[in-house]
PDB file of N, CA and C in Angstrom:
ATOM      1  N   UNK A   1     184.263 -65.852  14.284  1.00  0.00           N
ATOM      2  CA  UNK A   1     183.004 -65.636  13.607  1.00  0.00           C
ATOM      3  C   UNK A   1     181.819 -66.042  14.492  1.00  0.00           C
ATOM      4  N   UNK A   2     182.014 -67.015  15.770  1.00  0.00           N
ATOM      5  CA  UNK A   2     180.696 -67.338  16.349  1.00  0.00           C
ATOM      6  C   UNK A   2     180.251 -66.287  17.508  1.00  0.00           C
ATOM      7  N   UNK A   3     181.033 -65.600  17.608  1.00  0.00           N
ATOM      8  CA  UNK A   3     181.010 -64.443  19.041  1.00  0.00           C
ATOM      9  C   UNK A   3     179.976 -63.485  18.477  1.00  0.00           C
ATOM     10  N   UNK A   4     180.762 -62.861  16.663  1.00  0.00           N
ATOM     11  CA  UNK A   4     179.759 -62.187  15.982  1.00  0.00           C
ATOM     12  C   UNK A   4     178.326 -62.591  15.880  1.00  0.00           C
ATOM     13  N   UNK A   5     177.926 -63.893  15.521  1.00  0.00           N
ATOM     14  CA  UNK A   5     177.207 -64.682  15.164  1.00  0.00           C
ATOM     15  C   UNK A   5     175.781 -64.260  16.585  1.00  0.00           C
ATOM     16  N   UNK A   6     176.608 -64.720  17.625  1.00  0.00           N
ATOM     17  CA  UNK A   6     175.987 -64.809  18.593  1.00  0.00           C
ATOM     18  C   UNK A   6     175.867 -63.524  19.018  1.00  0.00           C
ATOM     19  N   UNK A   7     176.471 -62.695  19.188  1.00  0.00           N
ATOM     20  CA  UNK A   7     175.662 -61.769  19.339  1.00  0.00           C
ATOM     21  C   UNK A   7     174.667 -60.856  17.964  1.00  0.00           C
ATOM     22  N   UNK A   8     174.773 -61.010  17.575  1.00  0.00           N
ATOM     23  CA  UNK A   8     173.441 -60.635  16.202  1.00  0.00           C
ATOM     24  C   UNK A   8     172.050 -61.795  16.854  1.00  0.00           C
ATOM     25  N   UNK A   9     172.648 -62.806  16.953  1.00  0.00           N
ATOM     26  CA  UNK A   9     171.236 -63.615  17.299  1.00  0.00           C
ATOM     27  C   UNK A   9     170.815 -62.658  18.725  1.00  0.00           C
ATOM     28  N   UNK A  10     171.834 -62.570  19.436  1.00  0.00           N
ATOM     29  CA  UNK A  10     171.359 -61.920  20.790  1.00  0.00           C
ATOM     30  C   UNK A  10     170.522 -60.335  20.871  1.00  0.00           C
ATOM     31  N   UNK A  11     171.277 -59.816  19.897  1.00  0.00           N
ATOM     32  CA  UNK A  11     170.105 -58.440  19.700  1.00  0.00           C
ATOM     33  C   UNK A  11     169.148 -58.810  18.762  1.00  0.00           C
ATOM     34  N   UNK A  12     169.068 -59.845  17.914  1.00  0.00           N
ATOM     35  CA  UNK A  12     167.863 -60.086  16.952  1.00  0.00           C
ATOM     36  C   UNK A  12     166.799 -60.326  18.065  1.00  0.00           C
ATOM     37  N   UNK A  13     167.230 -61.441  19.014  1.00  0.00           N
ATOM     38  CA  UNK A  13     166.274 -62.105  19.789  1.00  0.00           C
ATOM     39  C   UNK A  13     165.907 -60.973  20.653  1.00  0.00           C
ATOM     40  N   UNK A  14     166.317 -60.110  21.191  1.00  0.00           N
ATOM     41  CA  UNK A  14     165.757 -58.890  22.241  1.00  0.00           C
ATOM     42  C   UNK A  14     165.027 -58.135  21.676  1.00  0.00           C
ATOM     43  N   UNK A  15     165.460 -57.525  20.335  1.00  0.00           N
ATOM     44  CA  UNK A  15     164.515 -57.451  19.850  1.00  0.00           C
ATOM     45  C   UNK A  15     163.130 -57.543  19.488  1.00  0.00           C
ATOM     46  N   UNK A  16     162.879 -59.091  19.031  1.00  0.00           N
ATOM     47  CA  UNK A  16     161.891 -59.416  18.795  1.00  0.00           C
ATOM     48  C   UNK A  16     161.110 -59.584  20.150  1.00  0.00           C
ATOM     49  N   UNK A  17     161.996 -60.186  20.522  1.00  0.00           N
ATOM     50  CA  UNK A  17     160.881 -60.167  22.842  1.00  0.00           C
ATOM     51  C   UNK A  17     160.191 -58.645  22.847  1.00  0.00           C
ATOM     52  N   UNK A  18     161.166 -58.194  22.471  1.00  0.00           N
ATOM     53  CA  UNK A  18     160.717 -56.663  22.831  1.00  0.00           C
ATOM     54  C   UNK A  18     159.366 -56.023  22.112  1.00  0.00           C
ATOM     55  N   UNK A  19     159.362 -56.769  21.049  1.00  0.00           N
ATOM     56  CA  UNK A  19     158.304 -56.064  19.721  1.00  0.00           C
ATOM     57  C   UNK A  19     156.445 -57.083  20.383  1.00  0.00           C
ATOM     58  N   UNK A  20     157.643 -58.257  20.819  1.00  0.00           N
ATOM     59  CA  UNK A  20     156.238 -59.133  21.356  1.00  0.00           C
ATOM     60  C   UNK A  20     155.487 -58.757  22.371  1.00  0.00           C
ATOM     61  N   UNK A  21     156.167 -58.534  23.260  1.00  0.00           N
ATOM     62  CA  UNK A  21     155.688 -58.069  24.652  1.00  0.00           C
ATOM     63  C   UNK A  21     155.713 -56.890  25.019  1.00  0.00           C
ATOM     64  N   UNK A  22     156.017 -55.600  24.161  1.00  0.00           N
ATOM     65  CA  UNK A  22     156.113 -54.239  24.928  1.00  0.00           C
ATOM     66  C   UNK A  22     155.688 -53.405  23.636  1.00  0.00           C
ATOM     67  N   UNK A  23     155.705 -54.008  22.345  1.00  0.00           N
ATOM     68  CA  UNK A  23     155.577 -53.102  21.351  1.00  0.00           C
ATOM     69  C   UNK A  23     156.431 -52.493  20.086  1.00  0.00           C
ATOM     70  N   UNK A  24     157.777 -52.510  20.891  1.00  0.00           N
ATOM     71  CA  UNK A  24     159.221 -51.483  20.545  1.00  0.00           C
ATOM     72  C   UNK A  24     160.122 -51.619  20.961  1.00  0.00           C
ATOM     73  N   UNK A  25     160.975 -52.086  20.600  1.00  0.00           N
ATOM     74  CA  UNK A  25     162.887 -52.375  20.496  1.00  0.00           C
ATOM     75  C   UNK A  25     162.882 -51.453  21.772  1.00  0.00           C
ATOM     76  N   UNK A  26     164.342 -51.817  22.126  1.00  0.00           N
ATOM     77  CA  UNK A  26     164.620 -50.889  23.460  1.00  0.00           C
ATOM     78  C   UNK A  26     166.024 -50.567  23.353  1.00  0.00           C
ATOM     79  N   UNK A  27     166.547 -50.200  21.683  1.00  0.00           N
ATOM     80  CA  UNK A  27     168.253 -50.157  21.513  1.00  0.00           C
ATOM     81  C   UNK A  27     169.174 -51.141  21.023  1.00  0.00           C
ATOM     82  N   UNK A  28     169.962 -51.284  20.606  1.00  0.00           N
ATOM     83  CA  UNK A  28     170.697 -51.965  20.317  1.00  0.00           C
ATOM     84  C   UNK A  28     171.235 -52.881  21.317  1.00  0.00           C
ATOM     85  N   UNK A  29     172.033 -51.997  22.600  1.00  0.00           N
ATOM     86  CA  UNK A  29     172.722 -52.624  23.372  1.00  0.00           C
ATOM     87  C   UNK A  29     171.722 -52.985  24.615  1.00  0.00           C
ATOM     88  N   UNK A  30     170.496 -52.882  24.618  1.00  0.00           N
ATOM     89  CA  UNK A  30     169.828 -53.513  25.971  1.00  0.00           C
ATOM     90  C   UNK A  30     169.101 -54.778  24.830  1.00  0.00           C
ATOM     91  N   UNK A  31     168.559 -54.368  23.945  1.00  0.00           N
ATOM     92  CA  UNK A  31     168.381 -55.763  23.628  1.00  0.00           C
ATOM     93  C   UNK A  31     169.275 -56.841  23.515  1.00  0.00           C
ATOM     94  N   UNK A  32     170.568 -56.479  23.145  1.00  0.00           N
ATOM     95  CA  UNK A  32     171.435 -57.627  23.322  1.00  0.00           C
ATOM     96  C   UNK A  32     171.967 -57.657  24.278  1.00  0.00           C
ATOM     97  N   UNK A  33     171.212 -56.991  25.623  1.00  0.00           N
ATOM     98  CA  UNK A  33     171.417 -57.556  27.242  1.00  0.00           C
ATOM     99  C   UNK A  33     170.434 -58.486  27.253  1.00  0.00           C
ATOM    100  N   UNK A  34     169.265 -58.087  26.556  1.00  0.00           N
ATOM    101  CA  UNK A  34     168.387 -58.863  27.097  1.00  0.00           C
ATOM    102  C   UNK A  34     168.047 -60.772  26.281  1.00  0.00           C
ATOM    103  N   UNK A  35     168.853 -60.101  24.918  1.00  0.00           N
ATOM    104  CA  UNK A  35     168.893 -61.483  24.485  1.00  0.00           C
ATOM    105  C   UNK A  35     170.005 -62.517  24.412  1.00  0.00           C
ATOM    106  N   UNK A  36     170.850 -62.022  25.236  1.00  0.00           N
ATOM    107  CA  UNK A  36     171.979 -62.994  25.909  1.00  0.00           C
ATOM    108  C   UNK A  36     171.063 -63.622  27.179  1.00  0.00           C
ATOM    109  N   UNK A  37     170.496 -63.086  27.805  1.00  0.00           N
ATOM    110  CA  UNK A  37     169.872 -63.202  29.050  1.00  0.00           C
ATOM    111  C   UNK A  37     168.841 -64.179  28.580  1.00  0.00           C
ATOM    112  N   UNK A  38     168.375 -63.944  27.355  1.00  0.00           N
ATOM    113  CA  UNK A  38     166.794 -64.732  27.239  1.00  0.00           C
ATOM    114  C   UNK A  38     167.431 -66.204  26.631  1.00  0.00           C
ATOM    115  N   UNK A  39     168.430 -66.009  25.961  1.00  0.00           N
ATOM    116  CA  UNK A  39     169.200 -67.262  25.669  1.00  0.00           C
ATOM    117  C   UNK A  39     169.571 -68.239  26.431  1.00  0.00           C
ATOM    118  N   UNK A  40     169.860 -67.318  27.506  1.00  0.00           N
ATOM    119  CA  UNK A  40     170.296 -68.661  28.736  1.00  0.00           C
ATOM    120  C   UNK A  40     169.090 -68.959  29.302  1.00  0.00           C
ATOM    121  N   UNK A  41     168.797 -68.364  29.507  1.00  0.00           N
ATOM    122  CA  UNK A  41     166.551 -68.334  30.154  1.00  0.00           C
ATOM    123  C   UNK A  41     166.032 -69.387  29.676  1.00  0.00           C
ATOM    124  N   UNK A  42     166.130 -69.337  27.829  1.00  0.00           N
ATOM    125  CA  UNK A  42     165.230 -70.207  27.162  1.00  0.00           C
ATOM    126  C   UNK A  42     165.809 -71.707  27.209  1.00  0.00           C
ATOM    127  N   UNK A  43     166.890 -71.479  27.050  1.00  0.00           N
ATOM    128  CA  UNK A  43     167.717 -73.038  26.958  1.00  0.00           C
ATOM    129  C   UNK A  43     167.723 -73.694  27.954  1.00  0.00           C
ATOM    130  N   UNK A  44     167.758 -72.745  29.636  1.00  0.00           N
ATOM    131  CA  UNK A  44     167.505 -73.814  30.243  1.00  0.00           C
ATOM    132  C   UNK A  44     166.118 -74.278  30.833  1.00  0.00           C
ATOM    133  N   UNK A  45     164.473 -73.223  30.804  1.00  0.00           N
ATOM    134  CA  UNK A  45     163.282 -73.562  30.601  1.00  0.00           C
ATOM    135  C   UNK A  45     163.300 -74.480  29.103  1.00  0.00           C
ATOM    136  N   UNK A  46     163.719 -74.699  28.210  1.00  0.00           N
ATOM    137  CA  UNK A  46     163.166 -75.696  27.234  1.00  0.00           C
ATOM    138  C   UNK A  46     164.058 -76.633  27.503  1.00  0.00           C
ATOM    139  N   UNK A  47     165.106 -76.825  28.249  1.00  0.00           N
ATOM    140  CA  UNK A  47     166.201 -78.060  28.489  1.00  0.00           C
ATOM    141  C   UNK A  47     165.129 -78.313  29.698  1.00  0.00           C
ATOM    142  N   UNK A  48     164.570 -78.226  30.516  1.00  0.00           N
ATOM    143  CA  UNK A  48     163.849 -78.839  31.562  1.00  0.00           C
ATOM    144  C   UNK A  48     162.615 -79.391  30.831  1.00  0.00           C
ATOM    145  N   UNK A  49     162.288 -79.294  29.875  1.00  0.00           N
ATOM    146  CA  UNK A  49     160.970 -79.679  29.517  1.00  0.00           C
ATOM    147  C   UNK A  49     161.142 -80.958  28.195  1.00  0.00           C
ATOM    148  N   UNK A  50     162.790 -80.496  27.798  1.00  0.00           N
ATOM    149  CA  UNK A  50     163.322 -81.836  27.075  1.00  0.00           C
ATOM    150  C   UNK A  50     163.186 -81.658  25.766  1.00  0.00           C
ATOM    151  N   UNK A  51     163.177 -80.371  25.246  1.00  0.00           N
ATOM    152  CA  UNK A  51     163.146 -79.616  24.359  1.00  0.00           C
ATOM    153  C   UNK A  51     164.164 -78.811  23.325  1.00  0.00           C
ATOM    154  N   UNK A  52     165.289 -79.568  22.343  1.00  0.00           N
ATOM    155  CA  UNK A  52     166.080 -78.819  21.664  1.00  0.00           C
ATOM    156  C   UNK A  52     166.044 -79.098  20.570  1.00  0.00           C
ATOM    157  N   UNK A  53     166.612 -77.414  21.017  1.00  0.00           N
ATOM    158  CA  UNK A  53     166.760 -76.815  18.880  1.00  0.00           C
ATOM    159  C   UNK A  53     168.290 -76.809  18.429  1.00  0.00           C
ATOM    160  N   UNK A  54     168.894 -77.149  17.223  1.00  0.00           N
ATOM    161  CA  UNK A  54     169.482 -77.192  16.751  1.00  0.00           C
ATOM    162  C   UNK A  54     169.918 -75.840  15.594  1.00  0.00           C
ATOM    163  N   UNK A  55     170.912 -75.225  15.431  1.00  0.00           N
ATOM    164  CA  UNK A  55     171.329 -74.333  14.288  1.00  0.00           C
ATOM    165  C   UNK A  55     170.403 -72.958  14.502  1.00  0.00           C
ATOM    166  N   UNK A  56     170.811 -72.008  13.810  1.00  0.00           N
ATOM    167  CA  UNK A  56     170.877 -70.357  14.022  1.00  0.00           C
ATOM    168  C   UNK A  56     169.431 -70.589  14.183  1.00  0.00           C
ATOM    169  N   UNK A  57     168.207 -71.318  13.424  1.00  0.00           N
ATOM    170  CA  UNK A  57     167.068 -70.592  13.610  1.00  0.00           C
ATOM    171  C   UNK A  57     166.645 -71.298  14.923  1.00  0.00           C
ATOM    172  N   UNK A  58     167.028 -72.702  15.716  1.00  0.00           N
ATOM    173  CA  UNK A  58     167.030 -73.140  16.581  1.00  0.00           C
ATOM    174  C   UNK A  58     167.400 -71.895  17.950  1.00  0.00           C
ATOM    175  N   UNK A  59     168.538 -71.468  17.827  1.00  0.00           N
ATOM    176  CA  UNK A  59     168.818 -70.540  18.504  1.00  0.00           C
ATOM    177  C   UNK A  59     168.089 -69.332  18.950  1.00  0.00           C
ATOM    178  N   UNK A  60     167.686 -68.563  17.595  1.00  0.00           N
ATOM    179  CA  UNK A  60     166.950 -67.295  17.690  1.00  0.00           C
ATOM    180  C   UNK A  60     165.592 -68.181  18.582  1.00  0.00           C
ATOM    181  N   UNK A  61     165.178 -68.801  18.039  1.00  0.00           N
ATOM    182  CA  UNK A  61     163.702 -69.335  19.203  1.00  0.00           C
ATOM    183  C   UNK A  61     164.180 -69.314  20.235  1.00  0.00           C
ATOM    184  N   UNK A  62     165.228 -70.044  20.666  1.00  0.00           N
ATOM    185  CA  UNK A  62     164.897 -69.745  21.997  1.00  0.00           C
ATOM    186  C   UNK A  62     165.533 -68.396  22.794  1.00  0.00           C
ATOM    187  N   UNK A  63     166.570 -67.623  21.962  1.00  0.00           N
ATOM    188  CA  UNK A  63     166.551 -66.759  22.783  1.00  0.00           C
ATOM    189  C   UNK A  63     165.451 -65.990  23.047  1.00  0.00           C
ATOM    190  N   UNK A  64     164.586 -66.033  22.123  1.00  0.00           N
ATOM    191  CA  UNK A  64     163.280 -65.027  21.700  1.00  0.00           C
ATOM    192  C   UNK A  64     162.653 -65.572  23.086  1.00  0.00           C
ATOM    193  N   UNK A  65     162.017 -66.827  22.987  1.00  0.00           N
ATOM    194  CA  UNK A  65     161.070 -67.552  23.824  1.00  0.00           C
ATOM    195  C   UNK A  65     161.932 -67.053  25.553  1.00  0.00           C
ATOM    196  N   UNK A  66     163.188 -66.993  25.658  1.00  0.00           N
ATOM    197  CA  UNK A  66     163.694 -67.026  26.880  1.00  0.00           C
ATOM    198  C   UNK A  66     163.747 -65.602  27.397  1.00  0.00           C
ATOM    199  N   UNK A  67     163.964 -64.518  26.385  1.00  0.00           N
ATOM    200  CA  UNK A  67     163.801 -63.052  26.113  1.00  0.00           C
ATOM    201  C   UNK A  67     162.227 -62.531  26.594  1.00  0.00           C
ATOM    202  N   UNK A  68     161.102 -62.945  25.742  1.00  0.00           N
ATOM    203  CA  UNK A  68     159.999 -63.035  26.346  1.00  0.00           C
ATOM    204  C   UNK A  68     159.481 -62.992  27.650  1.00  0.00           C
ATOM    205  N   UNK A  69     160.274 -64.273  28.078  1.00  0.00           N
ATOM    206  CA  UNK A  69     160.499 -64.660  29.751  1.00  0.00           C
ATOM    207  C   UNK A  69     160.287 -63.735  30.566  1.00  0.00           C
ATOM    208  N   UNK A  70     162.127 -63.027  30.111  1.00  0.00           N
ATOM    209  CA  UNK A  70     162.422 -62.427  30.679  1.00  0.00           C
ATOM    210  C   UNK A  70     161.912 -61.105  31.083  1.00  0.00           C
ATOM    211  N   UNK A  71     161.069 -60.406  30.144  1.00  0.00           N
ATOM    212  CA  UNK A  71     160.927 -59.155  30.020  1.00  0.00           C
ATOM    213  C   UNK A  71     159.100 -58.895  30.351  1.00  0.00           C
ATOM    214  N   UNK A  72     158.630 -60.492  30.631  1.00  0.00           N
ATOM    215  CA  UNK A  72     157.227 -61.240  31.147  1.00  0.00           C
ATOM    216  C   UNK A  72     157.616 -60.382  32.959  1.00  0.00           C
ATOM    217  N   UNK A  73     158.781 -61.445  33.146  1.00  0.00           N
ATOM    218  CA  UNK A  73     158.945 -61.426  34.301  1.00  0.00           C
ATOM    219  C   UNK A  73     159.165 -59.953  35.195  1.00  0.00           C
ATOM    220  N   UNK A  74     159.977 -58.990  34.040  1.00  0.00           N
ATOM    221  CA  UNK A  74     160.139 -57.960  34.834  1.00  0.00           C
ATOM    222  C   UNK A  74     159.049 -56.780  34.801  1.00  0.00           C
ATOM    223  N   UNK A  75     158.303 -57.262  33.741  1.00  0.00           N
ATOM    224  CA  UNK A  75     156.471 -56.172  33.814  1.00  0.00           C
ATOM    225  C   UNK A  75     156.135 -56.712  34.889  1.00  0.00           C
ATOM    226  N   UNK A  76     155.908 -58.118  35.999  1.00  0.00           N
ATOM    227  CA  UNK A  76     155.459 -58.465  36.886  1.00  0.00           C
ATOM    228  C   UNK A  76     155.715 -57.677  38.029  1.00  0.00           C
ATOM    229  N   UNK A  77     157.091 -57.605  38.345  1.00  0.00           N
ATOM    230  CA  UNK A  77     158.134 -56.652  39.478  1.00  0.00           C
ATOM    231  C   UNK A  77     158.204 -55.516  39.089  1.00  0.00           C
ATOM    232  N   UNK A  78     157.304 -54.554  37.938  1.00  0.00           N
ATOM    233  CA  UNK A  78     157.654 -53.277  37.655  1.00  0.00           C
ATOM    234  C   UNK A  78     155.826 -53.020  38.046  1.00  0.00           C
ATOM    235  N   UNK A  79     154.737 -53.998  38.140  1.00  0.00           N
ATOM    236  CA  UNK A  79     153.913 -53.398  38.380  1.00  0.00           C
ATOM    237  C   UNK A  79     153.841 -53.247  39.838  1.00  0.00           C
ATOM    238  N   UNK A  80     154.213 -54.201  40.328  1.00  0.00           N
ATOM    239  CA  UNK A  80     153.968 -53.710  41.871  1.00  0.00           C
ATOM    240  C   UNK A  80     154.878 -52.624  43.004  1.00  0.00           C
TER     241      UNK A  80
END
């Protein structure tokens, strides 16, 4: 049940990165590339700053916040 779990948080969270920073979802299966990706992103930018969340809504933040990141980072390398 936590594989399921985790990935629903992982396309929830790409999702929402996606709605924050670009406007519009980008699919099912790239958002939950991108919010596996923003998960590890966020946990370890908010583990450096000394920062944890606990339980599912703990989670979705930071994949969101790490998702964000991520998708910050690649408008940077897509403008130039």
């Amino acid at each position: 049940m936590g594989i399921i779990i985790s990935i629903l948080i992982g396309a929830l969270a790409g999702y929402l990165a996606g709605k924050l920073m670009k406007g519009a979802g980008f699919g099912f299966w790239v958002n939950l590339l991108i919010g596996i990706v923003g998960g590890f992103i966020g946990g370890n930018v908010l583990g450096w700053l000394g920062i944890y969340w606990g339980g599912i809504v703990g989670q979705l933040v930071t994949a969101v916040i790490g998702a964000a990141i991520l998708l910050w980072l690649v408008s940077l390398i897509r403008k130039k």
